[in-house]
Structure formats: structure tokens, C-alpha cells
Protein backbone atom coordinates (compact mmCIF):
# COMPACT_ATOMS: atom_id res chain seq x y z
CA UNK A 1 10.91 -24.11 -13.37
CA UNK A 2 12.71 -23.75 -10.06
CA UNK A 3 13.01 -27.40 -9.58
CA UNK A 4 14.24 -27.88 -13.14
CA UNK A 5 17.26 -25.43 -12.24
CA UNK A 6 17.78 -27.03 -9.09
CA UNK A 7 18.58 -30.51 -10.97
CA UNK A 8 20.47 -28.88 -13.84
CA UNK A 9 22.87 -26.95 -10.75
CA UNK A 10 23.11 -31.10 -8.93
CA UNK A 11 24.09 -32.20 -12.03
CA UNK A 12 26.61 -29.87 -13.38
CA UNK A 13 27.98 -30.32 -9.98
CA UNK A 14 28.41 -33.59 -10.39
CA UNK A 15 30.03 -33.67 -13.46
CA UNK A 16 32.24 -31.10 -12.43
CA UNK A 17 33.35 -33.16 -9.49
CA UNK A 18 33.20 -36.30 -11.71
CA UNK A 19 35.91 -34.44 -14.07
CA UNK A 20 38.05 -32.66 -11.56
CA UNK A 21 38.31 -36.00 -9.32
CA UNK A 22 37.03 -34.40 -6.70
CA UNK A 23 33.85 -36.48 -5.92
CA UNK A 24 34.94 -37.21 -2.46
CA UNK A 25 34.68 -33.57 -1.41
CA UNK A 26 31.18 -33.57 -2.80
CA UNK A 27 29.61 -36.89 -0.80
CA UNK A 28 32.01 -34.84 2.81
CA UNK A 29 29.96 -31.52 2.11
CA UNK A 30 26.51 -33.67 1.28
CA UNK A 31 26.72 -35.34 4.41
CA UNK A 32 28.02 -32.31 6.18
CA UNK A 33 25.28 -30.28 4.89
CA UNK A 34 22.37 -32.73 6.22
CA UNK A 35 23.65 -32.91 9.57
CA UNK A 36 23.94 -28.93 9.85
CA UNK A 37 20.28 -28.49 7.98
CA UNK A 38 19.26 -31.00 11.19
CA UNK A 39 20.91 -28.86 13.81
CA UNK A 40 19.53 -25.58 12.55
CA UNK A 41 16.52 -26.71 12.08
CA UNK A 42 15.75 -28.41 15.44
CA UNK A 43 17.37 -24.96 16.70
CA UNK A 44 14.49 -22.95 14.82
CA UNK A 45 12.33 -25.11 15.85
CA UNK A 46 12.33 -24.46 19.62
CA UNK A 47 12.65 -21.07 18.81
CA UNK A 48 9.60 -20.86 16.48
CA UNK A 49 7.36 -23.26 18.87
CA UNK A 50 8.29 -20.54 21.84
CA UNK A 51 6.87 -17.38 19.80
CA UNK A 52 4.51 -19.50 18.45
CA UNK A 53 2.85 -20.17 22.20
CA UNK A 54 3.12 -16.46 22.54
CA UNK A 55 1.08 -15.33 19.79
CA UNK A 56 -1.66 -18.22 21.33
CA UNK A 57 -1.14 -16.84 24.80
CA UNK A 58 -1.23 -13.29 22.91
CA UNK A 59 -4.77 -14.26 21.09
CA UNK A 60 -6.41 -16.00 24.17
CA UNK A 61 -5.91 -13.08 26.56
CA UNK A 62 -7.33 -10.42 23.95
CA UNK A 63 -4.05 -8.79 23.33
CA UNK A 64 -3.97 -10.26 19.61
CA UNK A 65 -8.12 -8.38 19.41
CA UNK A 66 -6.18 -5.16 20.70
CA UNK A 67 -3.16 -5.24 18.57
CA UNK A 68 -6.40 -6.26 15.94
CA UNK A 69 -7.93 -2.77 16.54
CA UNK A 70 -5.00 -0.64 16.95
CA UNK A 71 -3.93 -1.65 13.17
CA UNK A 72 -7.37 -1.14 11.64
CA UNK A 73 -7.66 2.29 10.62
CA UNK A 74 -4.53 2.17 9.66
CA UNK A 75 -4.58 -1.38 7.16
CA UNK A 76 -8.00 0.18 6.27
CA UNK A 77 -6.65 3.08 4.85
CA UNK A 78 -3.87 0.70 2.60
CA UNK A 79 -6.72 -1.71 1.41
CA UNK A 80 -9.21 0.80 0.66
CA UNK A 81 -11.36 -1.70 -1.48
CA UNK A 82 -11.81 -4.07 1.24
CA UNK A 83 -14.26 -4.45 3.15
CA UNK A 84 -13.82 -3.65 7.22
CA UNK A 85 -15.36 -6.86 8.36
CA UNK A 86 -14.50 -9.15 5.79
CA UNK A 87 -12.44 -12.10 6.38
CA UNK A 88 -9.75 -10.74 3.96
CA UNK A 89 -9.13 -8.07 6.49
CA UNK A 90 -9.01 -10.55 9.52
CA UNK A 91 -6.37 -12.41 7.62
CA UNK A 92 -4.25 -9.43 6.38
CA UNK A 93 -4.19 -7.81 9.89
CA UNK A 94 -3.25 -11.40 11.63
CA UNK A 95 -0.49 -12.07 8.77
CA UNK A 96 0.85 -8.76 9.55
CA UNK A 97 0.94 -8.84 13.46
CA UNK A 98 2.40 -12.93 13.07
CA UNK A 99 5.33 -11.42 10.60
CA UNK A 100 6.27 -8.19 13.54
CA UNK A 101 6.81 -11.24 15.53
CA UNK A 102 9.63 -12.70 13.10
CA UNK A 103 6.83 -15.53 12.97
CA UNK A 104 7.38 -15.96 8.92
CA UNK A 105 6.55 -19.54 9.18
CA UNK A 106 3.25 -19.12 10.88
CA UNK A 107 2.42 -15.72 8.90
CA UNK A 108 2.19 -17.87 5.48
CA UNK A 109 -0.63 -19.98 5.76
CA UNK A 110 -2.53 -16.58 6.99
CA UNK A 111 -1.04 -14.60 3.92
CA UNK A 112 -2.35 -17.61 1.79
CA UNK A 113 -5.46 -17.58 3.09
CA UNK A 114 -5.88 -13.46 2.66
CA UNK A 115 -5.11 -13.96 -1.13
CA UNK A 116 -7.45 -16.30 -1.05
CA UNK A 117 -10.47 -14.00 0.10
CA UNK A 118 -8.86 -11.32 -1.99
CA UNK A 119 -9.25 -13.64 -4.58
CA UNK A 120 -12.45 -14.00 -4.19
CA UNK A 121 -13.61 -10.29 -3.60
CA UNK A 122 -11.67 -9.82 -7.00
CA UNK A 123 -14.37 -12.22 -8.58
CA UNK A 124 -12.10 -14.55 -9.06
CA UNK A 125 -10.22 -12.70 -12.02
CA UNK A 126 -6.91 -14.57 -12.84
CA UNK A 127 -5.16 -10.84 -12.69
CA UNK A 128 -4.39 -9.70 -9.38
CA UNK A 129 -6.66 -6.76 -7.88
CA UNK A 130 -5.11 -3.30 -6.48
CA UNK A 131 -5.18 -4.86 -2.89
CA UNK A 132 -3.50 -8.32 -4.02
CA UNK A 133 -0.74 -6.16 -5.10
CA UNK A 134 -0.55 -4.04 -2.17
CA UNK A 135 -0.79 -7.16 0.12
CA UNK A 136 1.71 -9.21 -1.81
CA UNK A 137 4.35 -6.32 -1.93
CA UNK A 138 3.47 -4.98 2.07
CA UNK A 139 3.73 -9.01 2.89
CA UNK A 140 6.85 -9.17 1.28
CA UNK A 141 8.70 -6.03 3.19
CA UNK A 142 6.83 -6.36 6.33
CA UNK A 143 7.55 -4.72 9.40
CA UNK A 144 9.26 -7.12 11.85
CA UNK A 145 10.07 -6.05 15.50
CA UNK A 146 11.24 -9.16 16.84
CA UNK A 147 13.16 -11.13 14.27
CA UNK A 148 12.63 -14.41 15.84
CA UNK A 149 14.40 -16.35 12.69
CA UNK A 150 17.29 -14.47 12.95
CA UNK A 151 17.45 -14.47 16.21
CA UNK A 152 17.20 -18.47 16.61
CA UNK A 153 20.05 -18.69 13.58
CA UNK A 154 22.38 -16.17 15.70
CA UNK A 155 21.58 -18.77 18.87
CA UNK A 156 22.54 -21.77 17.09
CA UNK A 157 25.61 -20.21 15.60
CA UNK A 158 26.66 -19.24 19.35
CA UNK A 159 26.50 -15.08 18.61
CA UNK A 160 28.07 -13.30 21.29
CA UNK A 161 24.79 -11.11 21.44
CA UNK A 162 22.13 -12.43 19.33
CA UNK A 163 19.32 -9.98 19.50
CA UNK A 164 21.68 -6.77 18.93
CA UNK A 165 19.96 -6.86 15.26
CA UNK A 166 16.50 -5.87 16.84
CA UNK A 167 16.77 -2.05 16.76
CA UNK A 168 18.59 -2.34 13.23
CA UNK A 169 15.67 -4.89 11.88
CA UNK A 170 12.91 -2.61 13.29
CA UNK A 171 14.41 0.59 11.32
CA UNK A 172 15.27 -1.89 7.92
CA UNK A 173 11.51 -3.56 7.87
CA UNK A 174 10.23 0.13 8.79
CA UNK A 175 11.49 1.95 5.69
CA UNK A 176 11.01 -1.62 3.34
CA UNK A 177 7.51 -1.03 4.58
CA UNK A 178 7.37 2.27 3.64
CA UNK A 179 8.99 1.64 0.01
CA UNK A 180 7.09 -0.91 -0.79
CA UNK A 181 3.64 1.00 -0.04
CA UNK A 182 5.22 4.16 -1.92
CA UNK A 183 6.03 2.17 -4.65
CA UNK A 184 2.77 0.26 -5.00
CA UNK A 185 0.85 3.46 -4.84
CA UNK A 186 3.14 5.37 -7.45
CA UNK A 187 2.57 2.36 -9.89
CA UNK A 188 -0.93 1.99 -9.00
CA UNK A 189 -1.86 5.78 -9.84
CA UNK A 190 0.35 5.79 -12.72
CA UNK A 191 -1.65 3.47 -14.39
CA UNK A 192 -4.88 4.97 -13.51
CA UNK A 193 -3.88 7.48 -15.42
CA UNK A 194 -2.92 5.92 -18.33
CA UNK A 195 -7.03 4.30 -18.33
């Protein structure tokens, strides 16, 4: 569906410039475009690779097993219906601690791969279970400390100070956290009331 409204908005912009005679304009900001999506990207992607080495660094020395342990009892308590040592649980945690990082990219393969299992502990039911919901919606307003994305965006753009959005990420990703858990639970004991 997405990619049929993509094509509808390239062609009514076409037409558009087609009828207004300004065509020109359009092939400037095409070509203007690519070279800037070139830039930023090659920018993100030193950025990405850097934080990326970290979290390996992180995992070979142990810290990413600590970090691991330290958010157990806690993830435990929001996916209740999971299993502690089931793969589902290795994936949520590691998703979790890659998206503090800012490490979006490298968090959604993980994420994937916890729906996955989730999938399966659900038996495999097309609907999604209690902790597919909770995952999907804690996933979604994680908890970043480092924003690397930003961050490497703010670089590229040449920011004066580039990481002064830490402390106001932490507190924004803190209380999205927090809603989005709320919420979950409200609607999930809502309907267990209803049957």
C-alpha cells in the first residue's frame, strides 16, 4: 500500500510540474536530493559503524552479559509470559540495550528476531500475544541514552553542539517508555475484563 502512495505522490508531482512549467525545478531538487541522501548517509555511516564496534567491544568484554543481568528482573516483570531463558528474552533484552545506544539500525534485525520467538511461543497464532504487543509498543518508544542517529545527523549538518539533545532524549524516551507500558497494560486489563 505504501509503495502504491509513494508512486501516486511521484506522479502527481510530475504532472503538477508538467502543468505549471516548472519541470526544471523538479530534475535540480532530484539531483540535489541524491547527492545530499549520499552525504548523510556516508555521515551515518561512520557514525553507526563506531557504536556499532562498541556494542562488539561491549559484548566481548562481558559488559553487554552485565547490562544482560541488570535488565532481567526488570524485562521479566514486563513479559511475564515469557520464559527467563528463552531465546525470546535474549533477543528482547539485546534489542533493548542496542536501541539505549541510538543503535536503531542494528536493534531491528534483533527486534525481528524476538517477534519471531514470540511468535512461536504464541503457537504460531496469526493474532499477536500480550507480550508481542508489549514488545512492539516498548520497541517502538524505547529508551535511548545516546542518540547516536541524531547525533551523526547534527554532525553532518555542522551543529554548533551536537550532543546537547542527550539529557533532553534520555527524559523524552524515559516517559515514551513509560506511556507506552501504561498504556499497553491499561488496554491489556481492560480487555481481560471484558472476557
Amino acid at each position: 500500500m505504501v509503495n502504491y502512495i509513494w508512486v501516486a505522490m511521484t506522479i502527481i508531482g510530475i504532472v503538477f510540474a508538467l502543468i505549471n512549467g516548472t519541470m526544471e525545478a523538479v530534475n535540480k531538487a532530484v539531483f540535489d536530493g541524491a547527492k545530499e541522501a549520499v552525504t548523510l548517509c556516508i555521515g551515518l555511516i561512520s557514525v553507526l559503524v563506531f557504536w556499532l564496534g562498541m556494542m562488539r567491544i561491549a559484548e566481548e568484554s562481558g559488559l553487554l552479559q552485565k547490562l544482560t543481568k541488570l535488565f532481567r528482573p526488570i524485562v521479566k516483570r514486563i513479559f511475564p509470559e515469557v520464559p527467563a531463558n528463552h531465546p525470546a528474552m535474549g533477543y528482547i533484552l539485546s534489542n533493548m540495550i542496542s536501541n539505549m545506544f541510538g543503535l536503531g539500525n542494528a536493534a531491528t534485525p534483533l527486534g525481528i528476531k524476538a517477534m519471531e520467538e514470540l511468535k512461536r511461543l504464541n503457537g504460531g497464532k496469526p493474532e499477536a500475544s500480550r507480550s508481542m504487543v508489549t514488545f512492539l509498543a516498548l520497541n517502538t518508544a524505547s529508551i535511548t541514552i545516546i542518540p547516536t542517529t541524531v547525533i551523526a545527523i547534527r554532525i553532518n549538518y555542522h551543529s554548533g553542539s551536537p550532543t546537547e539533545i542527550v539529557v533532553p532524549t534520555i527524559i523524552a524516551t524515559i516517559l515514551s517508555a513509560i506511556g507506552a507500558i501504561l498504556i499497553d497494560r491499561y488496554f491489556y486489563y481492560r480487555r481481560s475484563r471484558k472476557g
